[in-house]
N, C-alpha and C. Protein backbone atom coordinates (compact mmCIF):
# COMPACT_ATOMS: atom_id res chain seq x y z
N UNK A 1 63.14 72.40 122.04
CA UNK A 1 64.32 71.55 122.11
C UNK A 1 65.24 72.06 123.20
N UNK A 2 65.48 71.09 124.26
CA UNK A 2 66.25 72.05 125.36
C UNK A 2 67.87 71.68 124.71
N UNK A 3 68.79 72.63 125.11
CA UNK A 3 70.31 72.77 124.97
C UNK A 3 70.96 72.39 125.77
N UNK A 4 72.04 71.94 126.37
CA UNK A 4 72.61 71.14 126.82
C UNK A 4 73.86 72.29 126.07
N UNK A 5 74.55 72.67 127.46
CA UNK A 5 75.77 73.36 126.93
C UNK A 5 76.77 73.14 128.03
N UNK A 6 78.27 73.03 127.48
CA UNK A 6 79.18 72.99 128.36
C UNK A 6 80.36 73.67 127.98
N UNK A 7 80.74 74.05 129.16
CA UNK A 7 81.69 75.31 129.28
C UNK A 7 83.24 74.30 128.98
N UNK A 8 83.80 74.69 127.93
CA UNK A 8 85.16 74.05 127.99
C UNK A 8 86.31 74.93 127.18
N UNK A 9 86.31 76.23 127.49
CA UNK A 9 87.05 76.92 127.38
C UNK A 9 88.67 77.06 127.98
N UNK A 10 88.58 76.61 128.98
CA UNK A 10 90.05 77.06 129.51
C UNK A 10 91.28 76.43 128.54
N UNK A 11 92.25 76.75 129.34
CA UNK A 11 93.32 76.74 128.72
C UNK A 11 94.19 75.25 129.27
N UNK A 12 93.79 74.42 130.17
CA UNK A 12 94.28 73.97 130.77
C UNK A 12 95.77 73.39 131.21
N UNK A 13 95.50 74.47 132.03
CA UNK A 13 97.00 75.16 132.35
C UNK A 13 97.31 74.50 133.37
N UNK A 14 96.26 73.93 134.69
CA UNK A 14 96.18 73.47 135.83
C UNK A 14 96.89 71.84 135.36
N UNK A 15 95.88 71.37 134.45
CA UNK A 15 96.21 70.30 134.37
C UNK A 15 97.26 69.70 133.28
N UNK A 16 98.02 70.21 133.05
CA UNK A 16 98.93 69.59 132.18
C UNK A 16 99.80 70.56 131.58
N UNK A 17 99.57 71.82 131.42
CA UNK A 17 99.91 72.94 130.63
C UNK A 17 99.47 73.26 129.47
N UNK A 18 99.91 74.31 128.38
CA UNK A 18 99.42 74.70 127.36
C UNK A 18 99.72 73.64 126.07
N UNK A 19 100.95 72.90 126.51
CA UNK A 19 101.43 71.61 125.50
C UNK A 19 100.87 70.51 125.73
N UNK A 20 99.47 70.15 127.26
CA UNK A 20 98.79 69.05 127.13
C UNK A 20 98.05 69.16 126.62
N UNK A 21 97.53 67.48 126.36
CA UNK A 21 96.24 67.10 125.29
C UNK A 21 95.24 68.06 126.11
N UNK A 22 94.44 68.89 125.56
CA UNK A 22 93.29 69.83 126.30
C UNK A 22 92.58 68.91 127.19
N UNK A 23 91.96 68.91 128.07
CA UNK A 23 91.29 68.43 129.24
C UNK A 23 90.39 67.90 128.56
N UNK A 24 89.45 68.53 128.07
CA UNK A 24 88.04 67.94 127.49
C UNK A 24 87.95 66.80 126.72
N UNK A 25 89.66 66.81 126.29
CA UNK A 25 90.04 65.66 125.17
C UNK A 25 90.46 64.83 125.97
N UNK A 26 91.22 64.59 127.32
CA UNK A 26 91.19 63.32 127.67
C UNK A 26 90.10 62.14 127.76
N UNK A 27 90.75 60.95 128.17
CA UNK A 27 90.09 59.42 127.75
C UNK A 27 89.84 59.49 129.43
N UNK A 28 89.24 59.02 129.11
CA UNK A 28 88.22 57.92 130.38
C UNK A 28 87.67 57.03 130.41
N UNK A 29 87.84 56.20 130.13
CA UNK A 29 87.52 54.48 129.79
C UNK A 29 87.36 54.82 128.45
N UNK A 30 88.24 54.95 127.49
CA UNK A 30 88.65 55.15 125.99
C UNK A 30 87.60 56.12 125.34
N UNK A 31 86.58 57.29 126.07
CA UNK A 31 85.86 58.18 126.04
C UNK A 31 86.31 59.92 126.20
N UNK A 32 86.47 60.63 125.26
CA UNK A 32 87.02 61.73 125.65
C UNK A 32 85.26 62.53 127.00
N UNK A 33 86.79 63.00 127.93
CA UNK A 33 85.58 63.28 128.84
C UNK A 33 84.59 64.75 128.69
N UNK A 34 84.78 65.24 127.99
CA UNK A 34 84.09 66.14 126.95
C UNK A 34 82.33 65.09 126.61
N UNK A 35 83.31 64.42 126.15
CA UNK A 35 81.53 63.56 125.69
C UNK A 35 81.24 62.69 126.95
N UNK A 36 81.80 62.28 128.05
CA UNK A 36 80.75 62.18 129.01
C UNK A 36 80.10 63.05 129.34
N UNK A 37 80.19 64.44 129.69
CA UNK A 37 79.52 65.48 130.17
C UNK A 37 78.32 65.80 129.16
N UNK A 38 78.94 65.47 127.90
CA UNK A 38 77.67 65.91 127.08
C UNK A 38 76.43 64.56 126.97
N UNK A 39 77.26 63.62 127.27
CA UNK A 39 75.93 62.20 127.12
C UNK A 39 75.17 62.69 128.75
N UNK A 40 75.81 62.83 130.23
CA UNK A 40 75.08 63.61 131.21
C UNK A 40 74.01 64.14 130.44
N UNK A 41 74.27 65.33 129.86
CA UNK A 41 72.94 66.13 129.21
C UNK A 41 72.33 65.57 128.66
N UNK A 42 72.88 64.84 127.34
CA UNK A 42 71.18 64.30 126.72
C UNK A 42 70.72 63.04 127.85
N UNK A 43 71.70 62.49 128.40
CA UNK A 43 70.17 61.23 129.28
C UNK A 43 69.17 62.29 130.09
N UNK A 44 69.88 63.33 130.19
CA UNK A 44 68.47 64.92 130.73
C UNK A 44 67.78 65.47 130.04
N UNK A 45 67.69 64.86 128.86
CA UNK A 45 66.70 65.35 127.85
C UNK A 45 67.19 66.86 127.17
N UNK A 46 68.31 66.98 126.78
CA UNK A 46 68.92 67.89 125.97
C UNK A 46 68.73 67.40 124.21
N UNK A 47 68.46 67.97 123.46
CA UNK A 47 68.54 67.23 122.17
C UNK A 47 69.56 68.14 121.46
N UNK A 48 70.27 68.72 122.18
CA UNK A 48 71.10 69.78 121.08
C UNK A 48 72.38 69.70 122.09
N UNK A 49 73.44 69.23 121.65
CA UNK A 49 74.99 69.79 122.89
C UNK A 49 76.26 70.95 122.40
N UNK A 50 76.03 71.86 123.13
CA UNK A 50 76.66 72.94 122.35
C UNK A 50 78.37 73.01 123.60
N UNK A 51 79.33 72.56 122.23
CA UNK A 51 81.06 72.87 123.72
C UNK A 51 81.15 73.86 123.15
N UNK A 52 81.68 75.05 124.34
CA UNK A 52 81.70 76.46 124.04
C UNK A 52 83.35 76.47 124.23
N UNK A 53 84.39 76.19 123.34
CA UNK A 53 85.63 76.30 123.26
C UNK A 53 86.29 77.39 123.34
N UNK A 54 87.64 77.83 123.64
CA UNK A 54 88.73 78.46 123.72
C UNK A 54 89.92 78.15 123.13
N UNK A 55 90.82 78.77 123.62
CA UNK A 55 92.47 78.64 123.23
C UNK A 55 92.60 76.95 122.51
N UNK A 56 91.91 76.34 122.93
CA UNK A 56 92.43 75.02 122.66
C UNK A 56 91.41 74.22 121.51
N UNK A 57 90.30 75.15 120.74
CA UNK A 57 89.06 74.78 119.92
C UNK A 57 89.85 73.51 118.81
N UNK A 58 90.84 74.71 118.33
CA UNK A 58 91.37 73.56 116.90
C UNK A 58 91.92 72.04 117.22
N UNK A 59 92.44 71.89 118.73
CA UNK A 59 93.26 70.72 119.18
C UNK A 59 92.01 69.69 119.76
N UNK A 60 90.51 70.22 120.16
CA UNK A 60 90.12 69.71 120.78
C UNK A 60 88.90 69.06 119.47
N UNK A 61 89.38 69.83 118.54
CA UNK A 61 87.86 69.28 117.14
C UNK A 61 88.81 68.46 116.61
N UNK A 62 90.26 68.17 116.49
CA UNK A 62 91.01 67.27 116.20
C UNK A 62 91.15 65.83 116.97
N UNK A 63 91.13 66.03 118.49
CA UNK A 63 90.82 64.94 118.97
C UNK A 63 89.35 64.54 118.89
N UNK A 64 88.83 64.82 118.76
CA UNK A 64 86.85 64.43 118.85
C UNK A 64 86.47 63.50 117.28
N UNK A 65 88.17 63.90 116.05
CA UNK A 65 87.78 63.35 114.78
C UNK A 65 86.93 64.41 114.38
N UNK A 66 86.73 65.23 114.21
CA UNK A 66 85.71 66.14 114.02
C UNK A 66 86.21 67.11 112.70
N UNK A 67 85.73 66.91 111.36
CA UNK A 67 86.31 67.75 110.29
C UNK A 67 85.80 68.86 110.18
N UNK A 68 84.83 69.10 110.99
CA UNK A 68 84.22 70.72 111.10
C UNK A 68 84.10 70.91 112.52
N UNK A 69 82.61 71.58 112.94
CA UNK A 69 82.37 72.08 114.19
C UNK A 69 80.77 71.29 114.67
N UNK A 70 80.73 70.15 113.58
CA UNK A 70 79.29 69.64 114.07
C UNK A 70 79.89 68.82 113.69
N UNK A 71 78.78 67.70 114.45
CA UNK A 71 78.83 66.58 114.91
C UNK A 71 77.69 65.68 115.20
N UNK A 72 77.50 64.14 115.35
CA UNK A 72 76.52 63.46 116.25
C UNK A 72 76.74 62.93 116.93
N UNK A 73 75.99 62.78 118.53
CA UNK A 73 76.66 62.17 119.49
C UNK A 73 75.63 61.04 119.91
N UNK A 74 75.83 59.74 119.86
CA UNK A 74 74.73 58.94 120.24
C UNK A 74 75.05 58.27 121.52
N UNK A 75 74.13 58.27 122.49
CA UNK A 75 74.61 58.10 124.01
C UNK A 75 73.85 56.38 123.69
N UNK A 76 74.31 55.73 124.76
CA UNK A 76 73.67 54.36 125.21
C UNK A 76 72.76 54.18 124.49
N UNK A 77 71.77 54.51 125.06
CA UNK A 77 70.41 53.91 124.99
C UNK A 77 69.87 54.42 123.12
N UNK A 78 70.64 55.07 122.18
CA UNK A 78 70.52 55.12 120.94
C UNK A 78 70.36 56.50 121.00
N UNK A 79 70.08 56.98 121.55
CA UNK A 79 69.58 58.35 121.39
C UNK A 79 70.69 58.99 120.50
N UNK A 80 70.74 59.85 119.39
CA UNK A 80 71.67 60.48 118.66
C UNK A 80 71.07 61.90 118.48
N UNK A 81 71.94 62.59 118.88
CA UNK A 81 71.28 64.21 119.41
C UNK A 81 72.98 64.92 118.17
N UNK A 82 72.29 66.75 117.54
CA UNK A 82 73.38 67.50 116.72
C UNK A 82 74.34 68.04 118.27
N UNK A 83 75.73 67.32 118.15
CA UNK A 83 76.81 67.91 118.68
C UNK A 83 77.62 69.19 118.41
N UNK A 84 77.95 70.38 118.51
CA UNK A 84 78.78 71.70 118.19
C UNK A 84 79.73 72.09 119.01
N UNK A 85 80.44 72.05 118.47
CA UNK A 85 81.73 73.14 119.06
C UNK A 85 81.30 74.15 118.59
N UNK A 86 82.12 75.58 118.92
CA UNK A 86 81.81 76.93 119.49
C UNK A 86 83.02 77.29 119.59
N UNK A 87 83.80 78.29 119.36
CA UNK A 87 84.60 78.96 119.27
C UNK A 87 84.30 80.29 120.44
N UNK A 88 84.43 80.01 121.67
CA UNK A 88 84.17 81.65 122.22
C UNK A 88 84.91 82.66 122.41
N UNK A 89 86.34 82.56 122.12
CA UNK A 89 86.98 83.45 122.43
C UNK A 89 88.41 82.75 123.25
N UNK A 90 89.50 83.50 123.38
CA UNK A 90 90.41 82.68 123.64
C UNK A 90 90.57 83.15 125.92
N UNK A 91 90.34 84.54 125.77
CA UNK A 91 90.29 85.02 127.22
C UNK A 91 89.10 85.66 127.44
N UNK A 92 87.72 84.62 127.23
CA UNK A 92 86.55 85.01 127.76
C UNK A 92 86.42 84.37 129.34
N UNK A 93 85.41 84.94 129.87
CA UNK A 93 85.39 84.25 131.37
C UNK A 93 84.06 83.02 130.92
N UNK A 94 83.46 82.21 131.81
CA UNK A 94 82.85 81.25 131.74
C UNK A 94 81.48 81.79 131.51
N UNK A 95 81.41 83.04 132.23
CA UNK A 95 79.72 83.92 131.85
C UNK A 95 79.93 84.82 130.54
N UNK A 96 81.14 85.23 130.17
CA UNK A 96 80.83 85.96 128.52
C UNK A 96 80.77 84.69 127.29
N UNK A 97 81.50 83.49 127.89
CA UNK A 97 81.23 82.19 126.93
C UNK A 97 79.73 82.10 126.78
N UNK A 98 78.57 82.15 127.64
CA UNK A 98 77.38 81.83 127.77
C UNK A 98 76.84 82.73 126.24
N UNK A 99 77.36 83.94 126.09
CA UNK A 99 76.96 84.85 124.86
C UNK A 99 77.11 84.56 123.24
N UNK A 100 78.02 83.28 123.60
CA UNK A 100 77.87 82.55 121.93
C UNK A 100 76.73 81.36 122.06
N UNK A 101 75.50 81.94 123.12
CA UNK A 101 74.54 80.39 122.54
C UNK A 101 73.51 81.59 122.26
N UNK A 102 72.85 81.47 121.05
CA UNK A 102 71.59 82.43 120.79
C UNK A 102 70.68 81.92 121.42
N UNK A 103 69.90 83.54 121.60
CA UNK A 103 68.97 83.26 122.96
C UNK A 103 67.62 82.15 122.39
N UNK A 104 67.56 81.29 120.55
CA UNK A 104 66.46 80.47 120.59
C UNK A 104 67.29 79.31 121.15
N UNK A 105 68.39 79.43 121.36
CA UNK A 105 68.88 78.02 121.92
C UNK A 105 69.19 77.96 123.65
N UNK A 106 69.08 79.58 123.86
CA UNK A 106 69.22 79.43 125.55
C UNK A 106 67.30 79.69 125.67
N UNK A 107 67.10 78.67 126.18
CA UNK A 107 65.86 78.70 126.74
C UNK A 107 65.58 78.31 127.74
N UNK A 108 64.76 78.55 128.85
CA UNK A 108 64.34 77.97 130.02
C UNK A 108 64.77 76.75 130.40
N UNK A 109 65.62 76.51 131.61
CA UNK A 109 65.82 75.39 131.34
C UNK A 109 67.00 74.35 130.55
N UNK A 110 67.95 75.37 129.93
CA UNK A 110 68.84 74.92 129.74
C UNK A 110 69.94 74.15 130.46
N UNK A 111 70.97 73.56 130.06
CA UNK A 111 71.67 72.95 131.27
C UNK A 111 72.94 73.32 130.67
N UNK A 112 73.93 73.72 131.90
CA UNK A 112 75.31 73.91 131.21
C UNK A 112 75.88 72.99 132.39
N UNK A 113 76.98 72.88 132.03
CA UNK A 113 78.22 72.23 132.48
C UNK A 113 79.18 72.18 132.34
N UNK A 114 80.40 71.91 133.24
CA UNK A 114 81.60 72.49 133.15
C UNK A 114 82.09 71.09 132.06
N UNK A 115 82.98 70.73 132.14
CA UNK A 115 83.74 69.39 131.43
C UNK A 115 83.93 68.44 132.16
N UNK A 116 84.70 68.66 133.00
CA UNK A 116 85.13 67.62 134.52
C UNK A 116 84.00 67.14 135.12
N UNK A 117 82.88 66.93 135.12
CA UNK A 117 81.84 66.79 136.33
C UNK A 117 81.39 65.20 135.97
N UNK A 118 81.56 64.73 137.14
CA UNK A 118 80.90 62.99 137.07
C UNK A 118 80.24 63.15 137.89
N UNK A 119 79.13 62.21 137.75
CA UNK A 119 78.05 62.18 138.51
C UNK A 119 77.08 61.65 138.31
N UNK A 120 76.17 60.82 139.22
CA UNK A 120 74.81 59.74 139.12
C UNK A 120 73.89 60.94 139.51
N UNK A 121 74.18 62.08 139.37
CA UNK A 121 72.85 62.99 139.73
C UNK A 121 72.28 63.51 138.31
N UNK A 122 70.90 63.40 138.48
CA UNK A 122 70.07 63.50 136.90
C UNK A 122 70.19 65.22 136.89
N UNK A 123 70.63 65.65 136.00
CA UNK A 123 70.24 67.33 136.01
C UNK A 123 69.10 67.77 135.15
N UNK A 124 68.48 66.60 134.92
CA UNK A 124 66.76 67.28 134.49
C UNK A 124 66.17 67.78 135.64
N UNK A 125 66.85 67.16 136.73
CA UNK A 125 66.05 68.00 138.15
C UNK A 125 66.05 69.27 138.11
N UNK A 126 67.70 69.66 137.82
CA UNK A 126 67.77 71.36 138.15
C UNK A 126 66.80 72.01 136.90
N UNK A 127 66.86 71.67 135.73
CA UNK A 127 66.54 71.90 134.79
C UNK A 127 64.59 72.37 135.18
N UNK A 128 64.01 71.38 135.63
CA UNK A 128 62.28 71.13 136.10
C UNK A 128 62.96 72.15 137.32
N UNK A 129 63.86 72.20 138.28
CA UNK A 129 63.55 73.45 139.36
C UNK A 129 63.72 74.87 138.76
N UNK A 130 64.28 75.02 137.86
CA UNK A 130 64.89 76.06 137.62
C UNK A 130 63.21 76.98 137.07
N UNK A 131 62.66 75.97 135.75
CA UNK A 131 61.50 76.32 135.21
C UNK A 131 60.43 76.39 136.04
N UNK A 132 60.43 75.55 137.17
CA UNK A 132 58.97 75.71 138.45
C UNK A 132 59.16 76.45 139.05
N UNK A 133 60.36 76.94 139.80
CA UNK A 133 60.71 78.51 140.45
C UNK A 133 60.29 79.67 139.58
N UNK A 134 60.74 79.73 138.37
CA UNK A 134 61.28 80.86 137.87
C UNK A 134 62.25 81.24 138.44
N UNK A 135 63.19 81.10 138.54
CA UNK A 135 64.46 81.22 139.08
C UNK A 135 65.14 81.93 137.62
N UNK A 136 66.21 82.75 138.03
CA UNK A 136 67.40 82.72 136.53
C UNK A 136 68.17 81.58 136.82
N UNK A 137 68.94 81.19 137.66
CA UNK A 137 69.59 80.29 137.61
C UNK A 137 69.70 79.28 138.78
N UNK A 138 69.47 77.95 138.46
CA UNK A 138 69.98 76.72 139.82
C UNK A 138 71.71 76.13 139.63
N UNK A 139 71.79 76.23 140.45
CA UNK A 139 73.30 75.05 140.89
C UNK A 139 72.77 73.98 141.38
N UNK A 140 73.32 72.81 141.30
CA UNK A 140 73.90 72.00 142.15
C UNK A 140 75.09 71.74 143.08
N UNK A 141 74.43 71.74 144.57
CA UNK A 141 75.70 72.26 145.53
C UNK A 141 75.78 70.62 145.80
N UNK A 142 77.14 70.33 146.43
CA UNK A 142 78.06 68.78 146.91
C UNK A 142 78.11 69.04 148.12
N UNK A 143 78.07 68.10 148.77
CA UNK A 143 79.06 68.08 150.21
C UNK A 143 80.25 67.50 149.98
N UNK A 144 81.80 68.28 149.59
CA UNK A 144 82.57 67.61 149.44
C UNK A 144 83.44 66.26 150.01
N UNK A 145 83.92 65.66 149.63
CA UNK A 145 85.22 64.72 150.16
C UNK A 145 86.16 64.95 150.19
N UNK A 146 86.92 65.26 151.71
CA UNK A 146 87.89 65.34 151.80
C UNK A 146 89.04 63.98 150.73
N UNK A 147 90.08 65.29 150.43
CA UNK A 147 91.39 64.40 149.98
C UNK A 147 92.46 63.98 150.85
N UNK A 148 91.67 63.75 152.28
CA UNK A 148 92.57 63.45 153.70
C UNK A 148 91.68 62.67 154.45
N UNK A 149 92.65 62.15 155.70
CA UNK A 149 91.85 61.34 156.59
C UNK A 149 91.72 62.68 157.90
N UNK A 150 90.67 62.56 158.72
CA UNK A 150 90.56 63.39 159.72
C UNK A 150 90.89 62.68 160.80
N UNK A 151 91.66 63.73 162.17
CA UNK A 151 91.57 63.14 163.13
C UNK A 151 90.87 63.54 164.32
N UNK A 152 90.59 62.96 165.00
CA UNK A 152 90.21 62.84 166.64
C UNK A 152 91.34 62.94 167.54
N UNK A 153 91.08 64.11 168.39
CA UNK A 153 91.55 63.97 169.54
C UNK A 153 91.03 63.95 171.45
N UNK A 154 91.79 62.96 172.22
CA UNK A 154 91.23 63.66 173.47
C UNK A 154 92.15 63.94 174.54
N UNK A 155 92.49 65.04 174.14
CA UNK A 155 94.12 65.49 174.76
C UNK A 155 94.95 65.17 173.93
N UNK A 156 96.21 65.39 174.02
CA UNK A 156 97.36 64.89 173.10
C UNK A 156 97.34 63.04 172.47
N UNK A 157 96.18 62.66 172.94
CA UNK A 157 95.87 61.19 171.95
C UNK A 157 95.26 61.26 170.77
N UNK A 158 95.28 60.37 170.14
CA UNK A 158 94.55 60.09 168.68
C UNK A 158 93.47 59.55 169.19
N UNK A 159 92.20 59.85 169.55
CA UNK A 159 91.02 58.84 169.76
C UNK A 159 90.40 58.44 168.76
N UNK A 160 90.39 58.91 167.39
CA UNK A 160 89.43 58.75 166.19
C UNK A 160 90.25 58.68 165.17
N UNK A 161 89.72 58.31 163.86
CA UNK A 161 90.19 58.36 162.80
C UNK A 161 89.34 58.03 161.63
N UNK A 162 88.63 58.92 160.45
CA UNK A 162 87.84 58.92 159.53
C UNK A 162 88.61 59.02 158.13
N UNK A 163 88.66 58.04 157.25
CA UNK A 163 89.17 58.36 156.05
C UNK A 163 88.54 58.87 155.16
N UNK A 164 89.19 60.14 154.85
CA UNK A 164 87.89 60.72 153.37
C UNK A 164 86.87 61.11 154.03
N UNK A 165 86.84 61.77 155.00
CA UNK A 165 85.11 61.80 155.38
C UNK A 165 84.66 63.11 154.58
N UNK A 166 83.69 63.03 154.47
CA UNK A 166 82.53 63.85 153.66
C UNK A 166 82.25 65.13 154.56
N UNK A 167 82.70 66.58 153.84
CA UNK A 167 82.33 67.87 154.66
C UNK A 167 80.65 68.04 155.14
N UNK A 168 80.63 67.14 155.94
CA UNK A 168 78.85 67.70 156.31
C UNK A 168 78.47 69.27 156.45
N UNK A 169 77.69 70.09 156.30
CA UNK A 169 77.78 71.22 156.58
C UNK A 169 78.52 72.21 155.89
N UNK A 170 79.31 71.69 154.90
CA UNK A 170 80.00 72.81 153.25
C UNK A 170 79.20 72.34 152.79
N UNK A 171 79.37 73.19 151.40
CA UNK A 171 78.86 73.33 150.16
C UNK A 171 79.78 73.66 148.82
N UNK A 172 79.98 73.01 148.30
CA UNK A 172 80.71 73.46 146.82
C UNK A 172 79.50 73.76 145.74
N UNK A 173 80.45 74.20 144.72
CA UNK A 173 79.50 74.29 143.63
C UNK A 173 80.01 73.25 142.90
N UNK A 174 78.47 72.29 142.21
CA UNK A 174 79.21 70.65 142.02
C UNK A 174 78.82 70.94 140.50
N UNK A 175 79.43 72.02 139.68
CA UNK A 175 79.29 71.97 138.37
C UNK A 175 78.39 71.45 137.38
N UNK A 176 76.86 71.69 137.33
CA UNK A 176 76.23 71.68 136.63
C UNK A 176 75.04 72.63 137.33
N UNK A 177 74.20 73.61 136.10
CA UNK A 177 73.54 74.52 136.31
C UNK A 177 72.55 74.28 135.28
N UNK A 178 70.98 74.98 135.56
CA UNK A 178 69.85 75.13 135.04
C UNK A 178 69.94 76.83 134.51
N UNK A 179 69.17 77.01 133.53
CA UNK A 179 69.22 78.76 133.25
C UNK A 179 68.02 79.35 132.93
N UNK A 180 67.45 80.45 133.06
CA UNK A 180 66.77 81.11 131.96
C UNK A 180 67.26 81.86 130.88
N UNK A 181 66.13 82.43 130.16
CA UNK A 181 67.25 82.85 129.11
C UNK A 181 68.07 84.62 129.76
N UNK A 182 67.01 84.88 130.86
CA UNK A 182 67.37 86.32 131.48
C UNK A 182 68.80 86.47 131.81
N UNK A 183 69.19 85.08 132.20
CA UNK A 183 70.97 85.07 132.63
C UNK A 183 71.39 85.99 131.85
N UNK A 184 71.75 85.55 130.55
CA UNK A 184 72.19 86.15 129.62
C UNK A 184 72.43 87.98 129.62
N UNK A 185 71.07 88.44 129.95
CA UNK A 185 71.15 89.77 130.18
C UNK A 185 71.73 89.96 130.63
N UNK A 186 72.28 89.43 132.10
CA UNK A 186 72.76 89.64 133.34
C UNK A 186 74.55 89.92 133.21
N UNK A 187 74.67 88.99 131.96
CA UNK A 187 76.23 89.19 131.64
C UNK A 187 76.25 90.28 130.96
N UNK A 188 77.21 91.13 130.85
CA UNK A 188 77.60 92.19 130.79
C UNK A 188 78.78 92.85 129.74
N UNK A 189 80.14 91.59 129.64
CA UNK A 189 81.24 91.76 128.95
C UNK A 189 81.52 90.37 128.68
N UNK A 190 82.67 90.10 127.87
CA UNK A 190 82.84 88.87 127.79
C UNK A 190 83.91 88.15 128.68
N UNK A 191 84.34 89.09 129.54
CA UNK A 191 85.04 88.32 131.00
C UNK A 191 84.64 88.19 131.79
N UNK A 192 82.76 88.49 131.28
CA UNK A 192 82.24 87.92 133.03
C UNK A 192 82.70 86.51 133.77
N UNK A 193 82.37 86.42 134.63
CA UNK A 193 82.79 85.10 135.01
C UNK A 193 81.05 84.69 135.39
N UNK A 194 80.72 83.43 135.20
CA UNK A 194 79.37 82.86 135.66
C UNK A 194 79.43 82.58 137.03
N UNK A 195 80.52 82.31 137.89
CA UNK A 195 80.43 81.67 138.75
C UNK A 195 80.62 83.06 139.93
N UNK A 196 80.95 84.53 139.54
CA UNK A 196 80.56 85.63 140.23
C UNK A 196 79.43 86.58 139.76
């Protein structure tokens, strides 16, 4: 049974402060976006979705309706896969969160994800690269979009002008990852961070 896990620990402090509705709990076309990220996983063939919570666990099993820490989540197409919250800790980093999934549920191939991530990209891909490499771990890298228009110049003129153009040649990390279960070893404390 592959796992399907997403990182939704923070505090979200960035976005609203410690008195906003937690991030994971906002709506998105009347959908907390918590459960888009987790329907992402199961259309990837996850049958298990594990949110690995923080500071904000009790506010965020309150918005979800949730009278415990399980759940069912049925995406589109019917599929109804066991949903969990997770309690990891209130100042863990994103790689000591990884240490509340037991290693029969981190298996080859797992998929984690942050909360925020939209996207028409299937992550059963990373999931099938991760297991055909042997790799410990895949990302998915973006070419970002600028939140500006660029300009052209030829001399002190404006010759060009691109709105939003797309960083050809960067790379972000576009928040969703494949694992083995070796990651795990690899963390160390519970402030690792995954993303160093």
């Amino acid at each position: 049974m592959k796992t399907g896990v997403i990182l939704a620990g923070g505090k979200s402090e960035r976005f609203g402060g410690v008195n906003a509705l937690p991030k994971p709990a906002v709506q998105i076309g009347e959908t907390p976006m918590v459960l888009h990220a987790a329907g992402a996983l199961v259309r990837a063939g996850c049958r298990h979705v594990i949110v690995l919570t923080g500071a904000n666990h009790d506010r965020l099993q309150q918005a979800l309706g949730l009278s415990d820490n399980e759940g069912m989540l049925t995406v589109g197409d019917g599929a109804t896969v066991p949903f969990t919250l997770r309690f990891s800790g209130e100042a863990t980093g994103t790689g000591g969160r990884l240490l509340y999934v037991s290693a029969e549920e981190f298996a080859p191939g797992v998929l984690i994800s942050y909360t925020d991530v939209f996207s028409d990209f299937d992550p059963a891909t990373l999931s099938d690269l991760q297991v055909q490499k042997g790799v410990t771990l895949v990302m998915l890298a973006v070419n970002p979009r600028q939140p500006w228009g660029e300009l052209e110049f030829d001399g002190d003129r404006v010759s060009g002008f691109r709105e939003k153009p797309v960083l050809r040649g960067t790379w972000i990390n576009g928040g969703i990852f494949a694992a083995g279960p070796e990651l795990q070893d690899a963390i160390h404390a519970p402030s690792d961070s995954l993303e160093q």
